[in-house]
PDB file of N, CA and C in Angstrom:
ATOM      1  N   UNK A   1       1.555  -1.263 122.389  1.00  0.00           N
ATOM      2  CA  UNK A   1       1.128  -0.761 121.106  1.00  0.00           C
ATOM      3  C   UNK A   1      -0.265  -0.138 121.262  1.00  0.00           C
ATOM      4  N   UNK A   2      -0.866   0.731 120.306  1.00  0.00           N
ATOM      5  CA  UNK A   2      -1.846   1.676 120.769  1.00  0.00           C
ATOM      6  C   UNK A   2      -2.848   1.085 119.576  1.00  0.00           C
ATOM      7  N   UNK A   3      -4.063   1.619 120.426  1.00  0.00           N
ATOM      8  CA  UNK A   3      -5.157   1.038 119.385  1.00  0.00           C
ATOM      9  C   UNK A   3      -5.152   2.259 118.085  1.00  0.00           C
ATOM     10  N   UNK A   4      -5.210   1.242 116.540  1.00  0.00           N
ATOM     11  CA  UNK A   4      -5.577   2.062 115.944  1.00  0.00           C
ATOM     12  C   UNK A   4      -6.613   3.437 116.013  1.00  0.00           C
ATOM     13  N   UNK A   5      -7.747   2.372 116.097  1.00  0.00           N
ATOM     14  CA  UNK A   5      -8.697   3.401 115.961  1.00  0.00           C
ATOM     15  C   UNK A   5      -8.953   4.086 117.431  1.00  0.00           C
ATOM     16  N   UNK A   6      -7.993   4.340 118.067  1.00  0.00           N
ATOM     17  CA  UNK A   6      -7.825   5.429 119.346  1.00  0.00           C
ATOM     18  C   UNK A   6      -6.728   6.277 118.648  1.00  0.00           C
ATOM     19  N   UNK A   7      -5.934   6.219 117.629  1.00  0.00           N
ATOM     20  CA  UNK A   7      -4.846   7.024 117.039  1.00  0.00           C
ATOM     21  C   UNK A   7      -6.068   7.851 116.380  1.00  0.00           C
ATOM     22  N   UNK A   8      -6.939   7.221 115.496  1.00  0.00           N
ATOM     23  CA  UNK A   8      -7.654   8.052 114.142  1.00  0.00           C
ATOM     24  C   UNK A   8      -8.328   8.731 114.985  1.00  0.00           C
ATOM     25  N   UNK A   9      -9.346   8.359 116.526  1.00  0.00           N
ATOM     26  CA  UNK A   9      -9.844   9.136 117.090  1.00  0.00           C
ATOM     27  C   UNK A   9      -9.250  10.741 117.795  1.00  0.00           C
ATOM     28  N   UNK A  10      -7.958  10.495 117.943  1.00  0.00           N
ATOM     29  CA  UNK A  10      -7.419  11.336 118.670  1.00  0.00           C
ATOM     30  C   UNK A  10      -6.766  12.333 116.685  1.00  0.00           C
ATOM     31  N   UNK A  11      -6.474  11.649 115.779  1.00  0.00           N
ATOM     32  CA  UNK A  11      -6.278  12.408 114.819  1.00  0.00           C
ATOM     33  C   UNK A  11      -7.731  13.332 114.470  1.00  0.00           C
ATOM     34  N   UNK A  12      -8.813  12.717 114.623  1.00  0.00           N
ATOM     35  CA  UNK A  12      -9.961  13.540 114.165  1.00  0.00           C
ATOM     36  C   UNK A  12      -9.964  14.640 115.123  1.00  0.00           C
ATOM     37  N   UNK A  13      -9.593  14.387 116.360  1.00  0.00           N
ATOM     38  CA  UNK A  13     -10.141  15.041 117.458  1.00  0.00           C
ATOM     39  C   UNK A  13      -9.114  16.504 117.264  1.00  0.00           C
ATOM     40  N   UNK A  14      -8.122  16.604 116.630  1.00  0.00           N
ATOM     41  CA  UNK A  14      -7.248  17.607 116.593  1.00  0.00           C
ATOM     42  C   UNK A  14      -7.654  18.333 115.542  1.00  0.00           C
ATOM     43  N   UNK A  15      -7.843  17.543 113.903  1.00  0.00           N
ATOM     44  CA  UNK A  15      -8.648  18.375 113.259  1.00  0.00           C
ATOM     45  C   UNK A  15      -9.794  18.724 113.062  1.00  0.00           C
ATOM     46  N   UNK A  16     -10.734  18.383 113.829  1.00  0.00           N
ATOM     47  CA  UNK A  16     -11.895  18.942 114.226  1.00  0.00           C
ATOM     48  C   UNK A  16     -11.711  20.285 115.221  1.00  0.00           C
ATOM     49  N   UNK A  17     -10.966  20.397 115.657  1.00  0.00           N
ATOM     50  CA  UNK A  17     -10.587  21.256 116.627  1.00  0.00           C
ATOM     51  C   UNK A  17     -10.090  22.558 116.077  1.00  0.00           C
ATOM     52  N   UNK A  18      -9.044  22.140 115.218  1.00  0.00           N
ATOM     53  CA  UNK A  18      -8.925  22.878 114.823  1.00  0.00           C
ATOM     54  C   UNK A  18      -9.508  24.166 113.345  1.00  0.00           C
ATOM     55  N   UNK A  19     -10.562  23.013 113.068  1.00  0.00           N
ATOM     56  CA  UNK A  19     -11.764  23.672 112.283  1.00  0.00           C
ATOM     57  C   UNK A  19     -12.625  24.496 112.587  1.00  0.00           C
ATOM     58  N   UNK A  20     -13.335  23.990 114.415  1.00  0.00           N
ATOM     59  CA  UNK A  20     -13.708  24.612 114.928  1.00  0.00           C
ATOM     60  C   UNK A  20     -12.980  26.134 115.043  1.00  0.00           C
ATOM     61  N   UNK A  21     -11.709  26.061 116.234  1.00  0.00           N
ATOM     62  CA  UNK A  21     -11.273  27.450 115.811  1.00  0.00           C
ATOM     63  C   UNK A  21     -11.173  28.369 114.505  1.00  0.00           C
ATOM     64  N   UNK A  22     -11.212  27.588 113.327  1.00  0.00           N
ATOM     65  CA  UNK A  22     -10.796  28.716 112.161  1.00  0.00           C
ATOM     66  C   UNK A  22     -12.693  29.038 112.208  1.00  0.00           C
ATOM     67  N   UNK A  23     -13.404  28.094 112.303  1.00  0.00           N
ATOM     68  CA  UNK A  23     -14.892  28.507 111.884  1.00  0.00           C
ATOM     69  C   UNK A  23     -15.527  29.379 112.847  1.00  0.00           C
ATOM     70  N   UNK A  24     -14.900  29.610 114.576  1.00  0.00           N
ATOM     71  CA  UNK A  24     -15.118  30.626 115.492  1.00  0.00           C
ATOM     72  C   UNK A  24     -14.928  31.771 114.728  1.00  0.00           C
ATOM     73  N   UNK A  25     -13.271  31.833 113.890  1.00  0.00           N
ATOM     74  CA  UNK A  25     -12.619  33.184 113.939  1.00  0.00           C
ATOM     75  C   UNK A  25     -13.449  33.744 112.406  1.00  0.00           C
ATOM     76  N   UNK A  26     -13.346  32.904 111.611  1.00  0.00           N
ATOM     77  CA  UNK A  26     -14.429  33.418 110.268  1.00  0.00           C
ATOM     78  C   UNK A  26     -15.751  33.720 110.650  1.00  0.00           C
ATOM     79  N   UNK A  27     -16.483  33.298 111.305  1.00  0.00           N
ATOM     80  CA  UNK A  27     -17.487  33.961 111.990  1.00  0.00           C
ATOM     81  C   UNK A  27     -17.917  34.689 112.773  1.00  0.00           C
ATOM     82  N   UNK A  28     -16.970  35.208 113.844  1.00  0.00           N
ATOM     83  CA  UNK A  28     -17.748  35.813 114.719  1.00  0.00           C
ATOM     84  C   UNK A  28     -16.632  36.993 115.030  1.00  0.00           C
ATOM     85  N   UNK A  29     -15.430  36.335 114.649  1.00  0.00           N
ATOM     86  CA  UNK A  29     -14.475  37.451 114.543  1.00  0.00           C
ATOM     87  C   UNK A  29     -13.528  37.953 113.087  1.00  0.00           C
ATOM     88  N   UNK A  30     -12.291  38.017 112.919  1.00  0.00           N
ATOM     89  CA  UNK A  30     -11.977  38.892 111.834  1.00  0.00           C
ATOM     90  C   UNK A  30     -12.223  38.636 110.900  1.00  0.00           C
ATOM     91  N   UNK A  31     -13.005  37.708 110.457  1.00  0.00           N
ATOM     92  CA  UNK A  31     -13.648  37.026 109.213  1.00  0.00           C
ATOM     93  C   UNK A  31     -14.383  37.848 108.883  1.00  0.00           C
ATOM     94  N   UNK A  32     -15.430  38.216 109.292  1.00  0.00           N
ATOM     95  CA  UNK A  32     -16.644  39.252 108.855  1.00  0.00           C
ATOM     96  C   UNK A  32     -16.137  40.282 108.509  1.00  0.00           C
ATOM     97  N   UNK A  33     -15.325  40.454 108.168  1.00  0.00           N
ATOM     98  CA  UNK A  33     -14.797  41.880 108.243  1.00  0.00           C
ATOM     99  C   UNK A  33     -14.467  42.002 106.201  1.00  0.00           C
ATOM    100  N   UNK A  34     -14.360  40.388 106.167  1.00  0.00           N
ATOM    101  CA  UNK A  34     -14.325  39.921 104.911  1.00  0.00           C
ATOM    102  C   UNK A  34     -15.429  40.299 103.578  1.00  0.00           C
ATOM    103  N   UNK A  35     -16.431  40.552 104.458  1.00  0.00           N
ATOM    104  CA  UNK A  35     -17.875  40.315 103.604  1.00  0.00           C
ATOM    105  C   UNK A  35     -18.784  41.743 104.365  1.00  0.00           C
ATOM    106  N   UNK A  36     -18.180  42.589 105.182  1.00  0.00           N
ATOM    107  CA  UNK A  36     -19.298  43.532 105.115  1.00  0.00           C
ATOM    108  C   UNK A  36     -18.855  44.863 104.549  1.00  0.00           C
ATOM    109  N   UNK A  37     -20.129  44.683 103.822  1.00  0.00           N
ATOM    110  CA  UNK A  37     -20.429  45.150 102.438  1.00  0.00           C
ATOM    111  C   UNK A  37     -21.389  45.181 101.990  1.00  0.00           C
ATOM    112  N   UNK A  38     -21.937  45.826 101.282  1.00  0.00           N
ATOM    113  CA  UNK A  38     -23.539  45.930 101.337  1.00  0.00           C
ATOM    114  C   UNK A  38     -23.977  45.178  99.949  1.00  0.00           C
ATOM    115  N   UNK A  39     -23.758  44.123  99.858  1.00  0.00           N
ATOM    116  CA  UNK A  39     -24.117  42.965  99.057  1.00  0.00           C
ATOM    117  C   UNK A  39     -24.673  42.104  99.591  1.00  0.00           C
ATOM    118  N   UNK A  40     -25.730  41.279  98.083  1.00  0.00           N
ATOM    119  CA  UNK A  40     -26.501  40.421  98.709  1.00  0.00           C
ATOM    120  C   UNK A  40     -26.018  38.548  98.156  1.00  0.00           C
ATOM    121  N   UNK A  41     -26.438  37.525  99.163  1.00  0.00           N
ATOM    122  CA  UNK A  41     -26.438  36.471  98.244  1.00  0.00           C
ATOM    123  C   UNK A  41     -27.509  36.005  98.905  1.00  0.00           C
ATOM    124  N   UNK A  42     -27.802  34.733  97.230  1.00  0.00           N
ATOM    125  CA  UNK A  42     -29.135  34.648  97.367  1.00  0.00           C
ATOM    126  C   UNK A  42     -30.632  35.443  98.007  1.00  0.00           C
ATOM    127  N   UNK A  43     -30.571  36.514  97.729  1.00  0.00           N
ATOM    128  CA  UNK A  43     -31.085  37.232  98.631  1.00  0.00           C
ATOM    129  C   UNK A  43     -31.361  37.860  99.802  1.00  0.00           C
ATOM    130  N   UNK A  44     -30.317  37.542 100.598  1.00  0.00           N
ATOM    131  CA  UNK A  44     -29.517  37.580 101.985  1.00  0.00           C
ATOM    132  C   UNK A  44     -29.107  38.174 102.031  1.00  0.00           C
ATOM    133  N   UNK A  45     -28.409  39.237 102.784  1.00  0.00           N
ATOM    134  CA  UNK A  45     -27.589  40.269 103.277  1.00  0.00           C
ATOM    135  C   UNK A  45     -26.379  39.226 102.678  1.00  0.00           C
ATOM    136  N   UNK A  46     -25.023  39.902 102.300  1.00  0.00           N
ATOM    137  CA  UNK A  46     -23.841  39.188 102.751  1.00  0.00           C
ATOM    138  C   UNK A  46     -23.377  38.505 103.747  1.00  0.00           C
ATOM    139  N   UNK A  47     -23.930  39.503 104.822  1.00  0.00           N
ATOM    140  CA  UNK A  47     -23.049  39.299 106.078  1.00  0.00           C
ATOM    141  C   UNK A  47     -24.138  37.897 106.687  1.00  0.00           C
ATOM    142  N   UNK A  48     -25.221  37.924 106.294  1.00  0.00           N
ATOM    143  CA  UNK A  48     -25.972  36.791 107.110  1.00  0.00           C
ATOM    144  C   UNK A  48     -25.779  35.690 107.083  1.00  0.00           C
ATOM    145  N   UNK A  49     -25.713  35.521 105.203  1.00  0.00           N
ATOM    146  CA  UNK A  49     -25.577  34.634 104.446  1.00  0.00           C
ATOM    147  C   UNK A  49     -23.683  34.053 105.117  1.00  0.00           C
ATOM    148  N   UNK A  50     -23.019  34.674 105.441  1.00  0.00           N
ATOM    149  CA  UNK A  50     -22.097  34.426 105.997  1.00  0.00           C
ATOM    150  C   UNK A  50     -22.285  33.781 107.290  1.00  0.00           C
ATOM    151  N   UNK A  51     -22.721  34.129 107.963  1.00  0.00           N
ATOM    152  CA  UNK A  51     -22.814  33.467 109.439  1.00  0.00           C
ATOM    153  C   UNK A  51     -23.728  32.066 109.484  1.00  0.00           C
ATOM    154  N   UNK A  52     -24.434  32.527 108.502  1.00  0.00           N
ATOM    155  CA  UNK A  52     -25.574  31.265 108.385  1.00  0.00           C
ATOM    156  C   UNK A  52     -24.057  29.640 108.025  1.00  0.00           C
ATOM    157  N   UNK A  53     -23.500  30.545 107.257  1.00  0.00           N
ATOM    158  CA  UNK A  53     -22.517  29.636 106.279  1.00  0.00           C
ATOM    159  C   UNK A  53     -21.306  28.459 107.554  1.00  0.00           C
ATOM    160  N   UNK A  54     -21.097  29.965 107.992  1.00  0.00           N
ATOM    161  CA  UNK A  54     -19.926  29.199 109.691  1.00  0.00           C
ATOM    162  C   UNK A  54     -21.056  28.534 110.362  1.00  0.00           C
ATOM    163  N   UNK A  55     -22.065  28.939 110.485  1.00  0.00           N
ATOM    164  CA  UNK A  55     -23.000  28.058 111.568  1.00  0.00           C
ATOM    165  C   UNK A  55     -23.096  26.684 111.168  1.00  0.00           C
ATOM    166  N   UNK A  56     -23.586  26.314 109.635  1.00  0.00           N
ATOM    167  CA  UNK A  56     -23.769  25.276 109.338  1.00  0.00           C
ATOM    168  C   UNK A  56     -22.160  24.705 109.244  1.00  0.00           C
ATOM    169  N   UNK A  57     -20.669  24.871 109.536  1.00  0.00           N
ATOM    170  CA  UNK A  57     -19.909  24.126 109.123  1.00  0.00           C
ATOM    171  C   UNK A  57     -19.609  24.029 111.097  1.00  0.00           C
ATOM    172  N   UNK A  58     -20.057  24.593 111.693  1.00  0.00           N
ATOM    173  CA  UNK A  58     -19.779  24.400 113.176  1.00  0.00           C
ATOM    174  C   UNK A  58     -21.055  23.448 113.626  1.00  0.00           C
ATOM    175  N   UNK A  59     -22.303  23.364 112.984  1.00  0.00           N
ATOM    176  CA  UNK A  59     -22.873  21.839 113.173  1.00  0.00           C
ATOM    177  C   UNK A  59     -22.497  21.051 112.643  1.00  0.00           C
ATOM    178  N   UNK A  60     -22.318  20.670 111.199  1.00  0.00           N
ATOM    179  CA  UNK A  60     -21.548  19.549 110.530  1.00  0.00           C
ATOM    180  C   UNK A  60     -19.951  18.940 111.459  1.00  0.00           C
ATOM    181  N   UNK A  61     -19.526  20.088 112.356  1.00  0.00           N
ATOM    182  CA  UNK A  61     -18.289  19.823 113.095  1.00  0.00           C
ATOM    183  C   UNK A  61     -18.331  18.663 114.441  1.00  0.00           C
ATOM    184  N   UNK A  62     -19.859  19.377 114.864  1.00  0.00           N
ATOM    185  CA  UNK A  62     -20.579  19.177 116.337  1.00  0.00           C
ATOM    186  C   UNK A  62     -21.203  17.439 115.919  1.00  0.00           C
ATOM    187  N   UNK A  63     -21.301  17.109 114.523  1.00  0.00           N
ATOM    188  CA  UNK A  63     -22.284  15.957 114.218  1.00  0.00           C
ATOM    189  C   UNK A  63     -21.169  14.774 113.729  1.00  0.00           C
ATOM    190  N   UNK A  64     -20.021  15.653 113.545  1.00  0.00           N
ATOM    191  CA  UNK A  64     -19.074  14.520 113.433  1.00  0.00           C
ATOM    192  C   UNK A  64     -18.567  14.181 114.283  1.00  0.00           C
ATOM    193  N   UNK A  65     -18.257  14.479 115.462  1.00  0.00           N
ATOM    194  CA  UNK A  65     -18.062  14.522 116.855  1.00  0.00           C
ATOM    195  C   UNK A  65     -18.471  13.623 117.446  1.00  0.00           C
ATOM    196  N   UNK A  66     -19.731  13.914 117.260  1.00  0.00           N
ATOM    197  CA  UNK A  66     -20.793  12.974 118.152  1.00  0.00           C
ATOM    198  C   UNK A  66     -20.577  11.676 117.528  1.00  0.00           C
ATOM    199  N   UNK A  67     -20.983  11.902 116.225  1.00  0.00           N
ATOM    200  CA  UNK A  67     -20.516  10.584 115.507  1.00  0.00           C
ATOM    201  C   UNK A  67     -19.530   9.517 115.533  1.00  0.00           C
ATOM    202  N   UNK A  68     -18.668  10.135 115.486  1.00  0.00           N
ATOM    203  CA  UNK A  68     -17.219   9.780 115.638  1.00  0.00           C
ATOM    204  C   UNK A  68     -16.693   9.572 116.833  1.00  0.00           C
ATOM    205  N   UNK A  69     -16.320  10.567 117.542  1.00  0.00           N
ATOM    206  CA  UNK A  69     -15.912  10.361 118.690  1.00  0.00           C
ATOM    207  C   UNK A  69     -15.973   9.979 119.830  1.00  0.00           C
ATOM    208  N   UNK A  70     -17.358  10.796 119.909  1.00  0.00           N
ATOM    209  CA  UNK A  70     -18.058  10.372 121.576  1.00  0.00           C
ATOM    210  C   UNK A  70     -19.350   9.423 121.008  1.00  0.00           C
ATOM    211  N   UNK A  71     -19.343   8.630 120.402  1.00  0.00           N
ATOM    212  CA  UNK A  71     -20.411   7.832 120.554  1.00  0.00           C
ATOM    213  C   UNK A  71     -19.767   6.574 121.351  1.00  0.00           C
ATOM    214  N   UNK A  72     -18.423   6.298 121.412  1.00  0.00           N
ATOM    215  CA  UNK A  72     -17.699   4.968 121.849  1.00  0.00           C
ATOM    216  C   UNK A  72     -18.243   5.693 123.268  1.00  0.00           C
ATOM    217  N   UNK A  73     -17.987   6.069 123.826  1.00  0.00           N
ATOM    218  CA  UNK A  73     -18.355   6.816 125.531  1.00  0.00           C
ATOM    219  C   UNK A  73     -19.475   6.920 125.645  1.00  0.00           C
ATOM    220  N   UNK A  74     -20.558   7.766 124.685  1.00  0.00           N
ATOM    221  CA  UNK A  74     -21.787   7.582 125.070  1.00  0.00           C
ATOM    222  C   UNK A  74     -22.381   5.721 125.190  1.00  0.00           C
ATOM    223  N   UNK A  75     -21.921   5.019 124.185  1.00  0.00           N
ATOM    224  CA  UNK A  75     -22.376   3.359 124.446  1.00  0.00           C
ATOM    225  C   UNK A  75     -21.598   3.031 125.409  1.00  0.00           C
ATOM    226  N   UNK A  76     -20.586   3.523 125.772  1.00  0.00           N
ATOM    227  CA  UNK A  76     -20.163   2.588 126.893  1.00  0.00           C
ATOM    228  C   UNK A  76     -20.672   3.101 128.466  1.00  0.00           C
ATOM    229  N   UNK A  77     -21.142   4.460 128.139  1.00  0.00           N
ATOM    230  CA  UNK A  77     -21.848   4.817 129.664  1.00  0.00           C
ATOM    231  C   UNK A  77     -23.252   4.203 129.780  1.00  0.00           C
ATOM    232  N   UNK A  78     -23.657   3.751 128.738  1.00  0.00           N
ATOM    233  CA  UNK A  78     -25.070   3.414 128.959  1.00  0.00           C
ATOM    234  C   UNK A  78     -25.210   2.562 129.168  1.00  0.00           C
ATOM    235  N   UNK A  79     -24.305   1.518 129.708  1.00  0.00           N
ATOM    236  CA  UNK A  79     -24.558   0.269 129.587  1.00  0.00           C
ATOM    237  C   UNK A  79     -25.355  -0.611 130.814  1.00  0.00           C
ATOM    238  N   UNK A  80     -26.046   0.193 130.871  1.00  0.00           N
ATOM    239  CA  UNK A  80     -26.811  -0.684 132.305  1.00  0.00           C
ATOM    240  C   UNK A  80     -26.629  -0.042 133.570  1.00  0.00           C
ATOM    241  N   UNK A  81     -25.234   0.634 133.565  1.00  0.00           N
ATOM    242  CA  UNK A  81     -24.791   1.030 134.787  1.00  0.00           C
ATOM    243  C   UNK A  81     -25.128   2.717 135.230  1.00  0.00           C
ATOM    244  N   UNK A  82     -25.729   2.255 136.233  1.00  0.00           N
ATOM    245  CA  UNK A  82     -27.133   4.028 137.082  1.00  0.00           C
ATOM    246  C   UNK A  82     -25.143   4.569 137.181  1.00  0.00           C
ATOM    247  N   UNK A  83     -25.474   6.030 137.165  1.00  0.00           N
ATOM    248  CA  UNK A  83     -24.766   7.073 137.020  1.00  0.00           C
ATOM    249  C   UNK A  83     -24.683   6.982 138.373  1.00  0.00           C
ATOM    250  N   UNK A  84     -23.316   8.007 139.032  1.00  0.00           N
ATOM    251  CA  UNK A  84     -22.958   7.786 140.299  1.00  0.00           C
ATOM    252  C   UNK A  84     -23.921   8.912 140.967  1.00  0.00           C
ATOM    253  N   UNK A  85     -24.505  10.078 140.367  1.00  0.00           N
ATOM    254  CA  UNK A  85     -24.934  11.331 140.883  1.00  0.00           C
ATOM    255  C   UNK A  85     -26.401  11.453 140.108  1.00  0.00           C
ATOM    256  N   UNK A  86     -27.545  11.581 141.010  1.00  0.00           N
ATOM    257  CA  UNK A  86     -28.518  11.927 140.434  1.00  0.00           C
ATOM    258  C   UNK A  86     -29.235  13.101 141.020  1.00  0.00           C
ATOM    259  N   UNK A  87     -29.959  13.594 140.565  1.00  0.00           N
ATOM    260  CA  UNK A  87     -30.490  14.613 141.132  1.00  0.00           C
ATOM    261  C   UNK A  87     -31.397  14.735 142.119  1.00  0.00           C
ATOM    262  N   UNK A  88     -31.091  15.593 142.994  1.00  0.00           N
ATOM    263  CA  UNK A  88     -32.774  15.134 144.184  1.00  0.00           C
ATOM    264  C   UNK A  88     -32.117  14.291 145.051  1.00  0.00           C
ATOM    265  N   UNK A  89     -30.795  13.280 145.064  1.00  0.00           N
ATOM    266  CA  UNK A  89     -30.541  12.463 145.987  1.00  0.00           C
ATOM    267  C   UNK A  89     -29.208  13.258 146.875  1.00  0.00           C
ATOM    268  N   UNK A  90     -29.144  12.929 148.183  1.00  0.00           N
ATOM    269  CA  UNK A  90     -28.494  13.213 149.028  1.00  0.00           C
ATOM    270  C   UNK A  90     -27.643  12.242 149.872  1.00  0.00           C
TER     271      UNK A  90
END
């Protein structure tokens, strides 16, 4: 039987993923295509105010991540135990 919360992790991990891709394609590709136009918000170009918009939902993506996902890995690598590869050593 599988650990729950390795199911919810691996469920976040798909829709996060797949947020990411829609927030790549609204931003940087056929999305913009949406908003240029020579309008402003809040005083912003459209188009800025747009990218500004995907940027902040591709950190909120990056912070749930961390949060969520890889923090079980980040505590469990830290646990005392020196990394196998360091730098400078031969």
């Amino acid at each position: 039987m599988s650990d729950p919360r390795s199911r919810n992790r691996s469920r976040l991990s798909g829709v996060l993923a797949i947020l990411f891709a829609i927030a790549m394609l609204m931003s940087v590709g056929p999305g913009v295509l949406l908003v240029n136009r020579p309008d402003s918000f809040l005083g912003l170009p459209l188009l800025y105010a747009w990218g500004i918009l995907w940027y902040l939902v591709i950190v909120a993506i990056a912070l749930i991540a961390y949060l969520f996902i890889w923090k079980d890995e980040v505590d469990t690598a830290s646990d005392g135990v020196e990394p196998t590869h360091r730098r400078g050593a031969e």
